[in-house]
N, C-alpha and C. Protein backbone atom coordinates (compact mmCIF):
# COMPACT_ATOMS: atom_id res chain seq x y z
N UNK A 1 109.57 -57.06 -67.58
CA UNK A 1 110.12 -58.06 -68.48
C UNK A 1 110.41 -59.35 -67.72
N UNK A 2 110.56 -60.26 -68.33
CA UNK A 2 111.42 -61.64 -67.98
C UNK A 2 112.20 -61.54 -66.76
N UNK A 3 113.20 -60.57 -67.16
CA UNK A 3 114.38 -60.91 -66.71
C UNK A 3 114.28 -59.81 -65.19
N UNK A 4 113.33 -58.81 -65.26
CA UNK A 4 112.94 -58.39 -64.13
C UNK A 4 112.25 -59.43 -62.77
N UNK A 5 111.40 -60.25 -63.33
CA UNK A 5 110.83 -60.98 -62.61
C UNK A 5 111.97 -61.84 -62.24
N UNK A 6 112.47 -62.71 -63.08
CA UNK A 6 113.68 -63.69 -62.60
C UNK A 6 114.31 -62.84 -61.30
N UNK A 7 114.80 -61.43 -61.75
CA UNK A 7 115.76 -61.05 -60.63
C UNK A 7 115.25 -60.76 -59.37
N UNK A 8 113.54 -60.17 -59.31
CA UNK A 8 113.17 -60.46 -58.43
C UNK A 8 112.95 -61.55 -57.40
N UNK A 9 112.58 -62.70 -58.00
CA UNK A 9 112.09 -64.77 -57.75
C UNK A 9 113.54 -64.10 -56.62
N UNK A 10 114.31 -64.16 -57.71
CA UNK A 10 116.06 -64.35 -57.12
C UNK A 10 115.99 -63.42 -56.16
N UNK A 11 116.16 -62.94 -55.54
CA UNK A 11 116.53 -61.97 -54.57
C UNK A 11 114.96 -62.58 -53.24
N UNK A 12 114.13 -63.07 -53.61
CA UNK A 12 113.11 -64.09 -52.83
C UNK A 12 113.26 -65.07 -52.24
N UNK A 13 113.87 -66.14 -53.25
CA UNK A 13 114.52 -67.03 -53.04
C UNK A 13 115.90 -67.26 -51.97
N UNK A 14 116.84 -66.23 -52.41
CA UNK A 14 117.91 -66.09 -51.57
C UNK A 14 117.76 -66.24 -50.26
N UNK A 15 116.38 -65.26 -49.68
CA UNK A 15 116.30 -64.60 -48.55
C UNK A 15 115.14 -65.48 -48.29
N UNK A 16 114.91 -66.64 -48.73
CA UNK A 16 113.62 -67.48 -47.83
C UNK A 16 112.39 -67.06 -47.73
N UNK A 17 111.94 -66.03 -48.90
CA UNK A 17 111.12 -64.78 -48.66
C UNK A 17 109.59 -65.85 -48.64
N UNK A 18 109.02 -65.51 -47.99
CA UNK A 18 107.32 -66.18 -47.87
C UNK A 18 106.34 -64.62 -47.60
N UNK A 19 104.98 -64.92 -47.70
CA UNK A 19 103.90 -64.13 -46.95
C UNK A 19 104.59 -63.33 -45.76
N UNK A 20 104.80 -64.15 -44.80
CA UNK A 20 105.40 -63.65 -43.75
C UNK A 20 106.39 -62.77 -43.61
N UNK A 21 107.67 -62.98 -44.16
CA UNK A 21 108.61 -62.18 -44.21
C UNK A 21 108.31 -60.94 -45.18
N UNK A 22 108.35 -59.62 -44.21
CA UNK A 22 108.68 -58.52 -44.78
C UNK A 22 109.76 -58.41 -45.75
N UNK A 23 109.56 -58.35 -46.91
CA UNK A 23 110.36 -58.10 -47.87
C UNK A 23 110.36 -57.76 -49.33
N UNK A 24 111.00 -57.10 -50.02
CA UNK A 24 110.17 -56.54 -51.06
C UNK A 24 111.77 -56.20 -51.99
N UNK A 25 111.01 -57.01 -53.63
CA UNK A 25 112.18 -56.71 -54.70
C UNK A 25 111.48 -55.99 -55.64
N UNK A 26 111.79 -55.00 -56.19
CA UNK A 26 111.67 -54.27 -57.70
C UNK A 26 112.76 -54.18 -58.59
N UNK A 27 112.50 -55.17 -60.00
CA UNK A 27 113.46 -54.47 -60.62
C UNK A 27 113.00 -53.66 -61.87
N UNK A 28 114.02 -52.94 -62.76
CA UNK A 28 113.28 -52.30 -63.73
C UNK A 28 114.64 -52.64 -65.01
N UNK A 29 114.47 -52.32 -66.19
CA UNK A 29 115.48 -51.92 -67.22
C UNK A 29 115.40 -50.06 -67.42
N UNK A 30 116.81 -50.51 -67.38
CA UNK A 30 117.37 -48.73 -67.50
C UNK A 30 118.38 -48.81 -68.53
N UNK A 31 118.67 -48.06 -69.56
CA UNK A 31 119.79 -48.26 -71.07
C UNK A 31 120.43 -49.48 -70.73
N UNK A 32 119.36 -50.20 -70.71
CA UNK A 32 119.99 -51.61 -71.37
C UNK A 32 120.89 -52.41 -70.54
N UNK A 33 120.37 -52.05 -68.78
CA UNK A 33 121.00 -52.77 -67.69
C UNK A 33 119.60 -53.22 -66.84
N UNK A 34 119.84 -54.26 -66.09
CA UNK A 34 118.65 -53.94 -64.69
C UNK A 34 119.18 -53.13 -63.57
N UNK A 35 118.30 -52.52 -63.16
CA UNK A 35 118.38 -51.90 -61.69
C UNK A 35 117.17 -52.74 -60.77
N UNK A 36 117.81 -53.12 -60.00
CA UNK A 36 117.15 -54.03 -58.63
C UNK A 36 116.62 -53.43 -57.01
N UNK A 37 115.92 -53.01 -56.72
CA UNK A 37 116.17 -52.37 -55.56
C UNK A 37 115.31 -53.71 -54.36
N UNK A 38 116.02 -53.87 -53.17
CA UNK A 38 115.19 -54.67 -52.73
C UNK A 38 115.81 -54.37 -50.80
N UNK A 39 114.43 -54.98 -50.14
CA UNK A 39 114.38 -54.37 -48.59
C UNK A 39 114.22 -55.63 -47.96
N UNK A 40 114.15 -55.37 -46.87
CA UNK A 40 113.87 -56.62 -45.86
C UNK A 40 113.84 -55.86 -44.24
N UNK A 41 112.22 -55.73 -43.75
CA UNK A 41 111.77 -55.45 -42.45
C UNK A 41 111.20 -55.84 -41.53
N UNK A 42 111.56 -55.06 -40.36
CA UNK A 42 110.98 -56.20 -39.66
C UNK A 42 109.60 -56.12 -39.37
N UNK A 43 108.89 -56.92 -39.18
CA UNK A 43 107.33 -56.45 -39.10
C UNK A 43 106.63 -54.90 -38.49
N UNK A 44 107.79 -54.56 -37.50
CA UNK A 44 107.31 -53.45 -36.45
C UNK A 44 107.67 -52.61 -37.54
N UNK A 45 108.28 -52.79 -38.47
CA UNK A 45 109.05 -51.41 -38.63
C UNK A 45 110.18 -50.61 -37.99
N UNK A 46 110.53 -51.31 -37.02
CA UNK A 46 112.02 -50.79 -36.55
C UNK A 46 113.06 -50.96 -37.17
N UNK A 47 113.04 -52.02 -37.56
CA UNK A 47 114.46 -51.98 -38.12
C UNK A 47 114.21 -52.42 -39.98
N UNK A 48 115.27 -52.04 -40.81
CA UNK A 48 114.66 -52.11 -42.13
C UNK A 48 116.40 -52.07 -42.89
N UNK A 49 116.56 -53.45 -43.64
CA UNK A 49 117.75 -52.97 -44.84
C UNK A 49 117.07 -53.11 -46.04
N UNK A 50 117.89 -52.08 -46.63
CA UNK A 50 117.88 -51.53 -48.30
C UNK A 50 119.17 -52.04 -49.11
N UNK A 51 118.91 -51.87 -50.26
CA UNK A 51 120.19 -51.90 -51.13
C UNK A 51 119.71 -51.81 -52.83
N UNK A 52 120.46 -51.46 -53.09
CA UNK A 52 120.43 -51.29 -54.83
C UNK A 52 121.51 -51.68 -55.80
N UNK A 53 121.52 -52.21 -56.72
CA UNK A 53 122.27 -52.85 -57.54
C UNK A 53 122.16 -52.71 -59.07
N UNK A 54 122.82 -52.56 -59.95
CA UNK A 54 122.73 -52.40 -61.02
C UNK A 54 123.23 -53.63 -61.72
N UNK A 55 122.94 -54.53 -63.20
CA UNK A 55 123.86 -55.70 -63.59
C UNK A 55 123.11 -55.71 -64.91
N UNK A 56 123.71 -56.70 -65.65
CA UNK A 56 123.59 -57.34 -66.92
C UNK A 56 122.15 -57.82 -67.11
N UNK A 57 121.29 -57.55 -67.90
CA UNK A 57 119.99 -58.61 -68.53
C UNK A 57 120.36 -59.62 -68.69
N UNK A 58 121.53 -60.05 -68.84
CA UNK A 58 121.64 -61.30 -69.69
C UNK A 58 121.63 -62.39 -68.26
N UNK A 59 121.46 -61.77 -66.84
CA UNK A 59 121.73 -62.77 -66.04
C UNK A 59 121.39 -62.14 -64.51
N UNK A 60 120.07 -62.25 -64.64
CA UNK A 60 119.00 -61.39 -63.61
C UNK A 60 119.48 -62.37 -62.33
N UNK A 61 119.51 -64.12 -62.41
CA UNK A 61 119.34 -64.47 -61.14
C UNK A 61 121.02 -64.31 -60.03
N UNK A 62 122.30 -63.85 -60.59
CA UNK A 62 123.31 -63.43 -60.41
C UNK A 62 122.76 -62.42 -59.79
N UNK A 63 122.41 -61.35 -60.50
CA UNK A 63 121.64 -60.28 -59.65
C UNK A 63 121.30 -60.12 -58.50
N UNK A 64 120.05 -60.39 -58.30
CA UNK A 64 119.20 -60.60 -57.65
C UNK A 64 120.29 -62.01 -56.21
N UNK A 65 120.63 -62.48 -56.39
CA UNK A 65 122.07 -63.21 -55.31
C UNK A 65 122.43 -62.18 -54.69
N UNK A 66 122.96 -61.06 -55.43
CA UNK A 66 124.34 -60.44 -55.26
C UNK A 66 123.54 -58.93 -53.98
N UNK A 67 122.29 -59.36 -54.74
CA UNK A 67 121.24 -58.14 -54.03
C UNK A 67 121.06 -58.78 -52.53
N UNK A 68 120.78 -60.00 -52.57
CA UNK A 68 120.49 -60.90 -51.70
C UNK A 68 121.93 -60.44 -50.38
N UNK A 69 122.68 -60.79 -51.36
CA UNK A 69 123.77 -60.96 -50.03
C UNK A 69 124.10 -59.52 -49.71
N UNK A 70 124.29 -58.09 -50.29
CA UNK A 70 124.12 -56.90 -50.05
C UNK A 70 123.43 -56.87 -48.83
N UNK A 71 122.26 -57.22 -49.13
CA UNK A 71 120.99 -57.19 -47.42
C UNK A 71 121.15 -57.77 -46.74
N UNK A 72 121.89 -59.25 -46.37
CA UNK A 72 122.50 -59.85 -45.43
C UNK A 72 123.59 -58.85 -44.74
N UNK A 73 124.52 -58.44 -46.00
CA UNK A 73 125.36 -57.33 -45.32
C UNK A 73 125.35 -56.03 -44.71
N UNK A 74 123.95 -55.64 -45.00
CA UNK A 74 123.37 -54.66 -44.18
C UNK A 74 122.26 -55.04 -42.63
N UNK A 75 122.47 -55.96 -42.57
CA UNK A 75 121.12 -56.33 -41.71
C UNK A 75 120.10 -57.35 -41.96
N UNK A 76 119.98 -57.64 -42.81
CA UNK A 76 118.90 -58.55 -43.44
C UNK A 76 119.10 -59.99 -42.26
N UNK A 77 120.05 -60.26 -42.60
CA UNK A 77 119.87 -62.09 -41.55
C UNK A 77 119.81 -62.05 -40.29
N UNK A 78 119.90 -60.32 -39.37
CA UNK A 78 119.57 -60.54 -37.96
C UNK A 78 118.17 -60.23 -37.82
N UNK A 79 117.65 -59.34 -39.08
CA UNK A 79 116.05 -59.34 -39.41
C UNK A 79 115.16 -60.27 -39.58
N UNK A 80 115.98 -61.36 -40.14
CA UNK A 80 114.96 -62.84 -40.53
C UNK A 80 115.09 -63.78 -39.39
N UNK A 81 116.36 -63.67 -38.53
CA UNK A 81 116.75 -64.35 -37.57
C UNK A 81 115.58 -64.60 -36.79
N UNK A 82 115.31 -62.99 -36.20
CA UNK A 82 114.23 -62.92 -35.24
C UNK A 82 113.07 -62.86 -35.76
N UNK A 83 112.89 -63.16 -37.11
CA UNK A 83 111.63 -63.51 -37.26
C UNK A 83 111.61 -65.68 -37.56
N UNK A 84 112.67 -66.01 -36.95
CA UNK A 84 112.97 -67.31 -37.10
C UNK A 84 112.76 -68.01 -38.50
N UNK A 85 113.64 -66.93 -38.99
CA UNK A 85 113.83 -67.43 -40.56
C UNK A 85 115.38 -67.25 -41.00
């Protein structure tokens, strides 16, 4: 849907996501919520954050932020760091 893609863009966007950067958003609708799941690795594969989030349709790019900063809080910005992003 729509509002899947938006939350994905969003959770792209957040994280500076290009070609280059390992990183990857899915979202889906589940009874009438999104579920977001989204990663960020490092090219080798050593190191890798996850996270999952559940929120409102009515406001995917909130989402997809909130997913954003989840993966910062797991690892994500010393992952992009060294990929000088």
């Amino acid at each position: 849907s729509a509002a899947c893609v938006r939350a994905e863009r969003a959770v792209s966007r957040a994280l500076a996501g290009s070609c280059e950067v390992p990183l990857g958003a899915f979202a889906e609708t589940e009874d009438g919520r999104l579920r977001l799941r989204g990663f960020v690795a490092a090219p080798d594969g050593s190191r890798m954050a996850s996270a999952e989030l559940r929120g409102d349709l009515a406001d995917p790019e909130a989402l997809g932020q909130s997913l954003a900063d989840e993966l910062r809080a797991r690892g994500a910005e010393e992952i992009l760091a060294a990929l000088g992003g």
